[in-house]
PDB file of N, CA and C in Angstrom:
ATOM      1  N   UNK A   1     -16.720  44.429   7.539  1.00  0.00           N
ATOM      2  CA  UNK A   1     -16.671  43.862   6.213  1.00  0.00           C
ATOM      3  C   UNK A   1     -17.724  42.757   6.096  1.00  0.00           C
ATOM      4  N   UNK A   2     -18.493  42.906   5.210  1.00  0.00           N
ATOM      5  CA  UNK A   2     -19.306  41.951   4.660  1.00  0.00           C
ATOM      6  C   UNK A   2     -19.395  40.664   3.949  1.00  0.00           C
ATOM      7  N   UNK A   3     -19.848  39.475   4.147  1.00  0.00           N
ATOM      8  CA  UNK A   3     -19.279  38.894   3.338  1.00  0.00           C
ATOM      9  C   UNK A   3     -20.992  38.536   2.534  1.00  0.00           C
ATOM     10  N   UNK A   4     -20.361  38.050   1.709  1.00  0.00           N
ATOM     11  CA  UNK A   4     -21.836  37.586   0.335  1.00  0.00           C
ATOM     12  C   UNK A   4     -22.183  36.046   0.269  1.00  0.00           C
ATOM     13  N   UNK A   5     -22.990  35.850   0.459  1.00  0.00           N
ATOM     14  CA  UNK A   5     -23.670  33.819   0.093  1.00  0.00           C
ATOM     15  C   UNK A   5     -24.053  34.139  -0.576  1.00  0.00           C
ATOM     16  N   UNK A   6     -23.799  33.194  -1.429  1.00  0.00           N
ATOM     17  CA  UNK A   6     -24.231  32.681  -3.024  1.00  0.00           C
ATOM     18  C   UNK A   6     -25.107  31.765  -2.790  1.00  0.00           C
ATOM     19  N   UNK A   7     -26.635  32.090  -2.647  1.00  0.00           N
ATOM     20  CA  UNK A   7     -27.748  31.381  -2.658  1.00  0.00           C
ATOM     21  C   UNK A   7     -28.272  30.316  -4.174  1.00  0.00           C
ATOM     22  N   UNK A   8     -27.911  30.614  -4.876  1.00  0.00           N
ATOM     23  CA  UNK A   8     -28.509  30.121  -6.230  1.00  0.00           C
ATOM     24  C   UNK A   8     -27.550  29.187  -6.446  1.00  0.00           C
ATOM     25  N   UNK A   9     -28.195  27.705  -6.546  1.00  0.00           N
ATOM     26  CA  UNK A   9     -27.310  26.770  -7.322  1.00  0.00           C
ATOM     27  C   UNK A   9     -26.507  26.603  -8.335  1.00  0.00           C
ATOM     28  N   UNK A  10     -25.729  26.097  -8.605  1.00  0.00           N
ATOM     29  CA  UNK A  10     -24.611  26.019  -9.736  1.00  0.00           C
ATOM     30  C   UNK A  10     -25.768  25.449 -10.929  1.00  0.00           C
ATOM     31  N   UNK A  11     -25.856  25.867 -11.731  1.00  0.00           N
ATOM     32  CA  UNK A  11     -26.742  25.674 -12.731  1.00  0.00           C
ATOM     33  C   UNK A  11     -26.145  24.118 -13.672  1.00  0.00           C
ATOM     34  N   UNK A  12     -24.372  23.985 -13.486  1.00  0.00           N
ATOM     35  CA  UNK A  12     -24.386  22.449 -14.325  1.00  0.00           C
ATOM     36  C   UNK A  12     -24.635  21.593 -13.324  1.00  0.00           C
ATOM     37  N   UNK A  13     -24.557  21.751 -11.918  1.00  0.00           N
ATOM     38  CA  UNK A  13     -25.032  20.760 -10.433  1.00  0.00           C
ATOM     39  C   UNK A  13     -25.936  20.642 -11.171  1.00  0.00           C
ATOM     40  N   UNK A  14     -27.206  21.503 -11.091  1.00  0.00           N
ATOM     41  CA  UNK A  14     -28.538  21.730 -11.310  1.00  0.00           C
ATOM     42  C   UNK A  14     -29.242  20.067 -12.896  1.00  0.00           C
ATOM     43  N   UNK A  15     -28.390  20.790 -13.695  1.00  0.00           N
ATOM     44  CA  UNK A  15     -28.558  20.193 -14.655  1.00  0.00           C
ATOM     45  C   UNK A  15     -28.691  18.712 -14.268  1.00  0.00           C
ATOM     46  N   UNK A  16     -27.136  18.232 -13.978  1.00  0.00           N
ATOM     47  CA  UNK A  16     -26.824  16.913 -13.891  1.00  0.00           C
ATOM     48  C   UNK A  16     -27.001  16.141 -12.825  1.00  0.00           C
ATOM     49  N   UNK A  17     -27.903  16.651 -11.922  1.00  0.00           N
ATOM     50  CA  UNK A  17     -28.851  16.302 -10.100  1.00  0.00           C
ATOM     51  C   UNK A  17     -30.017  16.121 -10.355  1.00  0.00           C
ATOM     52  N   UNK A  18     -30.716  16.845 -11.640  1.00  0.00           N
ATOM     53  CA  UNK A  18     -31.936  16.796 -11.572  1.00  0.00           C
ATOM     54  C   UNK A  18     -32.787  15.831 -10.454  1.00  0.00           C
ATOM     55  N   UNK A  19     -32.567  14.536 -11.850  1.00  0.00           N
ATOM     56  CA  UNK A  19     -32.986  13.443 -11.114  1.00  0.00           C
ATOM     57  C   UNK A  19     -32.929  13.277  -9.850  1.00  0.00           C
ATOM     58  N   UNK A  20     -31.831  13.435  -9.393  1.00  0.00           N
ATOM     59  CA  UNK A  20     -31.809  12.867  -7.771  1.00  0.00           C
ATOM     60  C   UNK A  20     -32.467  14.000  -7.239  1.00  0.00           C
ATOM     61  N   UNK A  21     -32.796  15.008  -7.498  1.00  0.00           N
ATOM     62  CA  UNK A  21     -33.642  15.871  -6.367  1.00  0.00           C
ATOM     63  C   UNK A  21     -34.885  15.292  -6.948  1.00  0.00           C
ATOM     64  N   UNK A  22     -35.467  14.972  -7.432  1.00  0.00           N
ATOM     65  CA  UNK A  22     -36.605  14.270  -7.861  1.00  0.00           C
ATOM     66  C   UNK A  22     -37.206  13.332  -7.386  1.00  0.00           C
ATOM     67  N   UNK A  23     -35.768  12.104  -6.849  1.00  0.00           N
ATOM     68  CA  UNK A  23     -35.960  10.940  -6.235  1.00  0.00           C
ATOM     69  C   UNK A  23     -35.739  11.224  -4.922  1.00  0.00           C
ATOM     70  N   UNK A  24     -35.490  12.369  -4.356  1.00  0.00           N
ATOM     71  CA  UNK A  24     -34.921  13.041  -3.010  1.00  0.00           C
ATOM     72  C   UNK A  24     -36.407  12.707  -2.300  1.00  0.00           C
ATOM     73  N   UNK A  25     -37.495  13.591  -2.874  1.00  0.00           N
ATOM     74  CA  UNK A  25     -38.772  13.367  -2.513  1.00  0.00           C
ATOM     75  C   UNK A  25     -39.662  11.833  -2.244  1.00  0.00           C
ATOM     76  N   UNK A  26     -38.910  10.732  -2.858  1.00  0.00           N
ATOM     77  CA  UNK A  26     -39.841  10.109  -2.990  1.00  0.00           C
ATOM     78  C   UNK A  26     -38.717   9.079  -2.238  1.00  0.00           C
ATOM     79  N   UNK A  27     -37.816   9.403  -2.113  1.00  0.00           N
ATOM     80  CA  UNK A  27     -36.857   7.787  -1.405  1.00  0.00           C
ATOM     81  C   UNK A  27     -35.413   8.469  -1.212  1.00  0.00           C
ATOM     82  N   UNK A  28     -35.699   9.327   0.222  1.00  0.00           N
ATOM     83  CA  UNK A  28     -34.864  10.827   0.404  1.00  0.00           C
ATOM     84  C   UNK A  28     -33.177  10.240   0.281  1.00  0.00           C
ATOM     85  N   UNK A  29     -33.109   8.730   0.973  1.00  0.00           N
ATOM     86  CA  UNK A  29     -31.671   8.352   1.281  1.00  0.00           C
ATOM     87  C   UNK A  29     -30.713   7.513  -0.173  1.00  0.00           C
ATOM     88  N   UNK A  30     -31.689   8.102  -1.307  1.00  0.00           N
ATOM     89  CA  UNK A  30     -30.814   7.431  -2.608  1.00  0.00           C
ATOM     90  C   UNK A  30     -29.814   9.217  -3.409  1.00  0.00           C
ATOM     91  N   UNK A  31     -30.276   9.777  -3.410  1.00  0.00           N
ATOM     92  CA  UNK A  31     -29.312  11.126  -2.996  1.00  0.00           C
ATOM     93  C   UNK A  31     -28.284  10.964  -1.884  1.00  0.00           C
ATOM     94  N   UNK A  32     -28.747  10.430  -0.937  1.00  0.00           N
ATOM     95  CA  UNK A  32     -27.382  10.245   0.055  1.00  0.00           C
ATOM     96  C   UNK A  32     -26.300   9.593  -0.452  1.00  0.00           C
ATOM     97  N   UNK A  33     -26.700   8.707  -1.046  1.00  0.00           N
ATOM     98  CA  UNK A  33     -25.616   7.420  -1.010  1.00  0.00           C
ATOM     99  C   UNK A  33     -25.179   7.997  -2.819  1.00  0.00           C
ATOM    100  N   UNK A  34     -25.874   8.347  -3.665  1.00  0.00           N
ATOM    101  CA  UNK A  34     -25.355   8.664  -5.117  1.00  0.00           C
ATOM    102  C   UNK A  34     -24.785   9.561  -5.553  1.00  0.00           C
ATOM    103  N   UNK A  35     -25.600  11.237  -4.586  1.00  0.00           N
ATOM    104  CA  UNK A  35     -24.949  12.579  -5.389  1.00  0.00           C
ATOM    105  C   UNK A  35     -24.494  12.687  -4.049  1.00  0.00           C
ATOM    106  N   UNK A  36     -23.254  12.497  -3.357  1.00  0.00           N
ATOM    107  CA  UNK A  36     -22.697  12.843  -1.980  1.00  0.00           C
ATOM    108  C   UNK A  36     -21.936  14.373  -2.397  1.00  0.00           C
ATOM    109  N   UNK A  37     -21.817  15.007  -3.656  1.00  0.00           N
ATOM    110  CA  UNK A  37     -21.069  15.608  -3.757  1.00  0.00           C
ATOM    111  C   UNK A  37     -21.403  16.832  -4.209  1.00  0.00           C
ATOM    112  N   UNK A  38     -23.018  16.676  -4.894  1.00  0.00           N
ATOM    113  CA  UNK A  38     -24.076  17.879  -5.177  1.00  0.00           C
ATOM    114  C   UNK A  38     -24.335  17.989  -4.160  1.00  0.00           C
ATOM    115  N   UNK A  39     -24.791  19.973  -3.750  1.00  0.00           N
ATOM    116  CA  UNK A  39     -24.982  20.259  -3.132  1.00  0.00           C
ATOM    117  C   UNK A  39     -26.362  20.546  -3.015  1.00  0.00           C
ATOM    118  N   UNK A  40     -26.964  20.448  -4.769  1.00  0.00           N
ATOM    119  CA  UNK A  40     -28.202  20.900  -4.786  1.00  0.00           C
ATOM    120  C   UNK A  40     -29.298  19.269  -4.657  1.00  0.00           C
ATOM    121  N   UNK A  41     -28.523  18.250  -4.876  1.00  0.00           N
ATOM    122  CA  UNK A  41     -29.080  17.032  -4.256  1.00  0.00           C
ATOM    123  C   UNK A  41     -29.421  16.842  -2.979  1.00  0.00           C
ATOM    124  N   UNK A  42     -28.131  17.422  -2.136  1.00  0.00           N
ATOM    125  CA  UNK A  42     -28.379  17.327  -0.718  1.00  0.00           C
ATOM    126  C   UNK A  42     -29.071  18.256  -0.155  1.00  0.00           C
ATOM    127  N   UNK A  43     -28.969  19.104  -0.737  1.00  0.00           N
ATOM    128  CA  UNK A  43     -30.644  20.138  -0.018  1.00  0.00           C
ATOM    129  C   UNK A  43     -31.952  19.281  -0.165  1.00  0.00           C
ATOM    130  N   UNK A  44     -31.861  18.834  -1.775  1.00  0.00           N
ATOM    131  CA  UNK A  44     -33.790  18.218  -1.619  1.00  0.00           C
ATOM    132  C   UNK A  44     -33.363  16.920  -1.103  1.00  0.00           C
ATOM    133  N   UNK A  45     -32.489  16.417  -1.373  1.00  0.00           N
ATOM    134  CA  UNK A  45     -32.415  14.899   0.412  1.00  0.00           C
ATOM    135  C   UNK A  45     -32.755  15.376   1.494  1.00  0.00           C
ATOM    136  N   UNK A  46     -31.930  16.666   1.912  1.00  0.00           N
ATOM    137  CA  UNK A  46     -32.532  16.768   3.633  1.00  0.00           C
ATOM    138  C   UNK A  46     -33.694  17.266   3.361  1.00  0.00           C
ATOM    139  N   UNK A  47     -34.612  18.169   2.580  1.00  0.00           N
ATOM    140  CA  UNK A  47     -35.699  18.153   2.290  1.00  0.00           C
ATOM    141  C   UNK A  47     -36.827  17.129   2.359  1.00  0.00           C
ATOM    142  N   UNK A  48     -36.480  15.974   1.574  1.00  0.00           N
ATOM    143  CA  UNK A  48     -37.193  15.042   1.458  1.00  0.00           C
ATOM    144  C   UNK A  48     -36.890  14.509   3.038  1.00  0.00           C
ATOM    145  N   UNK A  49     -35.971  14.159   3.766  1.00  0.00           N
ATOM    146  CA  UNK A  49     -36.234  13.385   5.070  1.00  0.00           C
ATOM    147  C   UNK A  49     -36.671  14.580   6.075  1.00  0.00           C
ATOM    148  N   UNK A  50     -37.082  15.821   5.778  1.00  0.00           N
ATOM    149  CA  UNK A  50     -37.719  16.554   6.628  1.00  0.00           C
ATOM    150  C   UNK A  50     -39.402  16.183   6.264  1.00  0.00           C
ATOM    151  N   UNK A  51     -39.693  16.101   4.947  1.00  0.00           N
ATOM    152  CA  UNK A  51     -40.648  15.716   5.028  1.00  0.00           C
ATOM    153  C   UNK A  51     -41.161  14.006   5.076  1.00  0.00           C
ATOM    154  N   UNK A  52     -40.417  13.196   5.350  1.00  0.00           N
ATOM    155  CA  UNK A  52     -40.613  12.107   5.747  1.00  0.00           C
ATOM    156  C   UNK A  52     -40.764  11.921   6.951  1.00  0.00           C
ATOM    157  N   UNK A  53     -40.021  12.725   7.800  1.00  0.00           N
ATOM    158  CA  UNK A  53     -39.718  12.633   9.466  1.00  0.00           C
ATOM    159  C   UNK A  53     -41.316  13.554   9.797  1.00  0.00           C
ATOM    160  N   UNK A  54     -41.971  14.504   9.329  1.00  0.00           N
ATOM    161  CA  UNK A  54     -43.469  15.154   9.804  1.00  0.00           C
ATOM    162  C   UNK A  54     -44.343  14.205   8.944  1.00  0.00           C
ATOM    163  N   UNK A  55     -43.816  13.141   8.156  1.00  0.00           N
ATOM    164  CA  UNK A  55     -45.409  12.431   8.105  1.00  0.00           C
ATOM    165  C   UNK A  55     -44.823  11.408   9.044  1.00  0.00           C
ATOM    166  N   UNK A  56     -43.916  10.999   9.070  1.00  0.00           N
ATOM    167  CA  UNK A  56     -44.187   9.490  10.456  1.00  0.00           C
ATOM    168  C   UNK A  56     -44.972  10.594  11.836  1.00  0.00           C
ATOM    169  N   UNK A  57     -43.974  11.851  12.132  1.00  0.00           N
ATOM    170  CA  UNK A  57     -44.967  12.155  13.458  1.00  0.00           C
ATOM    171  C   UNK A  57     -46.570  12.419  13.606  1.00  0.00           C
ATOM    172  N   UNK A  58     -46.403  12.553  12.155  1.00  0.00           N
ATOM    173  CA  UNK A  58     -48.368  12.912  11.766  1.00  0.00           C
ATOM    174  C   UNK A  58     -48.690  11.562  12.321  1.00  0.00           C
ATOM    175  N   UNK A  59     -47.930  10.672  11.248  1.00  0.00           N
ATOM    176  CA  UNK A  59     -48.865   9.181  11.518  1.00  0.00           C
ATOM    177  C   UNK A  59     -49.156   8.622  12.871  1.00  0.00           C
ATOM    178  N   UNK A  60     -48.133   8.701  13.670  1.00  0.00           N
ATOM    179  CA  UNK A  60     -48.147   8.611  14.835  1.00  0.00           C
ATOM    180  C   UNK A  60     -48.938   9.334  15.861  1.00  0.00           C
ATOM    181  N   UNK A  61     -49.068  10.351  15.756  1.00  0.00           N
ATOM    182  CA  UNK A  61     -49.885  11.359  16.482  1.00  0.00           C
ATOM    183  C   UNK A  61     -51.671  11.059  16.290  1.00  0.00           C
ATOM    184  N   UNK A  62     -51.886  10.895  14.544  1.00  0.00           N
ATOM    185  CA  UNK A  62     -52.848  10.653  14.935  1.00  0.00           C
ATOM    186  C   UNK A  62     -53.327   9.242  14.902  1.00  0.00           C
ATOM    187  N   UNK A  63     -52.410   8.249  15.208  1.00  0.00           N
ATOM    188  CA  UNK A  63     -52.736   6.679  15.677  1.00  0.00           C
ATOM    189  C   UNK A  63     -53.366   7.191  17.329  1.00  0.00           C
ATOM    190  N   UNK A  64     -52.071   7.692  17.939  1.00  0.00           N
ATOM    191  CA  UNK A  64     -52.869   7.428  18.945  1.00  0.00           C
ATOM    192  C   UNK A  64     -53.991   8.711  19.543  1.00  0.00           C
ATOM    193  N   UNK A  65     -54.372   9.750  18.873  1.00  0.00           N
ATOM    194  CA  UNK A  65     -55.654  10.458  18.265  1.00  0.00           C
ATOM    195  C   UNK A  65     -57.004   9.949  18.162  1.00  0.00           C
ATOM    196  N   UNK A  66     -56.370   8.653  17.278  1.00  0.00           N
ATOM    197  CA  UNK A  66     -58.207   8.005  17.032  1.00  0.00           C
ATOM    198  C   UNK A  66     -58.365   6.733  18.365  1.00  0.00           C
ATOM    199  N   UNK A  67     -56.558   6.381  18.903  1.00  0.00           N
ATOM    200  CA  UNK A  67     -57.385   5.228  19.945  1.00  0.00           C
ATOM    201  C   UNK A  67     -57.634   6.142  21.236  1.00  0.00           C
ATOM    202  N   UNK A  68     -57.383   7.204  21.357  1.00  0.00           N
ATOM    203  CA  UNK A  68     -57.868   8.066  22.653  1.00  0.00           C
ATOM    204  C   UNK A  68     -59.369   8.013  22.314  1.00  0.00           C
ATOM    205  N   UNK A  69     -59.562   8.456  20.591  1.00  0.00           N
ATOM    206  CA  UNK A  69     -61.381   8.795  20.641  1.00  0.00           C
ATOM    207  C   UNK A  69     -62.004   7.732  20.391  1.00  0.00           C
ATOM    208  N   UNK A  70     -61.227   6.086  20.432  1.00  0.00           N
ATOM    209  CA  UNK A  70     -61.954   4.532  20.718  1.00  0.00           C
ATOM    210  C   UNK A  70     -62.144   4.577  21.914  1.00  0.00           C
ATOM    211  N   UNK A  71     -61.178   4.686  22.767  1.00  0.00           N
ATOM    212  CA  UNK A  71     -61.433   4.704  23.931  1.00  0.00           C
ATOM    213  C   UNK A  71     -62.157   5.389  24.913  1.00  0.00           C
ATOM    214  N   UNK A  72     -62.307   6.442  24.272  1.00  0.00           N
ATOM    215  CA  UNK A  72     -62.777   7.678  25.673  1.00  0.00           C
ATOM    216  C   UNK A  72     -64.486   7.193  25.638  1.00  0.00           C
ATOM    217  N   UNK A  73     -65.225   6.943  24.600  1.00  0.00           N
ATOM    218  CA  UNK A  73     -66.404   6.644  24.672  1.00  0.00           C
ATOM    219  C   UNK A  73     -67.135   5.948  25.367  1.00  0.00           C
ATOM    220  N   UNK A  74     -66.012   4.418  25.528  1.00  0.00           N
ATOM    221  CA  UNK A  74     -66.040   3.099  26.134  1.00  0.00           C
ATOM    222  C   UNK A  74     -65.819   3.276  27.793  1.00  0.00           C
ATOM    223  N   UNK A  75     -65.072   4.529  28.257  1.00  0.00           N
ATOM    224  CA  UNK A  75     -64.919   4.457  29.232  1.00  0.00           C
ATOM    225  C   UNK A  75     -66.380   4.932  29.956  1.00  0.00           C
ATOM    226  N   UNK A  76     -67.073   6.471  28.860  1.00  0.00           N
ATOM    227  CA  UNK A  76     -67.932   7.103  29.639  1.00  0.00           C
ATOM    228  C   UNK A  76     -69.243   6.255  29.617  1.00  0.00           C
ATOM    229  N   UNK A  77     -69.031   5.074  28.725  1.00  0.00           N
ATOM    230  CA  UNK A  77     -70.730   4.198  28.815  1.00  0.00           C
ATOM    231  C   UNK A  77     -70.544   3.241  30.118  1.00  0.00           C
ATOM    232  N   UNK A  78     -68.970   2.867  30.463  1.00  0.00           N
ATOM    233  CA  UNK A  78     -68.645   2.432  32.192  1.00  0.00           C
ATOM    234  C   UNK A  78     -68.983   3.099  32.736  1.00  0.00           C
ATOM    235  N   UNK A  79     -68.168   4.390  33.200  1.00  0.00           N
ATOM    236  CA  UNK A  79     -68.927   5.196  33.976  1.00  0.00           C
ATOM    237  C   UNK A  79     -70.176   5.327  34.530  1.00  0.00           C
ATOM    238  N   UNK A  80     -71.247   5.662  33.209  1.00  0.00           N
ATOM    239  CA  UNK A  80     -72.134   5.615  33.189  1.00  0.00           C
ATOM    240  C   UNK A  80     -73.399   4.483  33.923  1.00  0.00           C
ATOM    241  N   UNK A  81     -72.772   3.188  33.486  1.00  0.00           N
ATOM    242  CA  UNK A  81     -73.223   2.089  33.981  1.00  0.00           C
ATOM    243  C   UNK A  81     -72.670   1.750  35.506  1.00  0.00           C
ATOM    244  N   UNK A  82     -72.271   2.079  35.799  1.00  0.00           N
ATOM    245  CA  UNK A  82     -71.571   1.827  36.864  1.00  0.00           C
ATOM    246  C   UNK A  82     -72.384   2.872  37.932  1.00  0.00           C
ATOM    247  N   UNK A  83     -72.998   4.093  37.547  1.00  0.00           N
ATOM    248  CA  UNK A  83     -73.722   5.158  38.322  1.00  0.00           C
ATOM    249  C   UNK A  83     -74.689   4.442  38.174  1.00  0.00           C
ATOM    250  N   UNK A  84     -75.380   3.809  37.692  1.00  0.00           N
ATOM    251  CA  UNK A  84     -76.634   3.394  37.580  1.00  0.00           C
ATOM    252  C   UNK A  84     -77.080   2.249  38.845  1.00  0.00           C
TER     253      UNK A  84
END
């Protein structure tokens, strides 16, 4: 026996969430604390802190990205001087 999910949001959720999936994107944890009870809020909340959580690792990744390529230069003109 099969059972069926109902993928498509409740269309008066829809209506009366708008907003907060709106603000989901831009300040993911005010859906947390306001629409605890939409379901279609809490999708674009965890949405929005999925995409909050891959730009901090971006940011991070490439902080230390550009001080590997400050550094690596500085080491090979030591090197360098140092053979000499």
């Amino acid at each position: 026996m099969e059972t069926q999910v109902n993928l498509q949001p409740d269309p008066e959720d829809v209506e009366k969430n708008k907003a907060m999936a709106i603000l989901a994107y831009i300040i993911f944890f005010i859906p947390l604390l306001a629409a605890k009870e939409s379901k279609f809020a809490m999708y674009h909340a965890n949405q929005g802190l999925n995409l909050f959580l891959f730009w901090v690792a971006y940011f991070v990744l490439s902080w230390i990205l550009a001080a590997c390529v400050r550094i690596l230069p500085k080491q090979a003109r030591f090197r360098i001087s140092m053979s000499n």
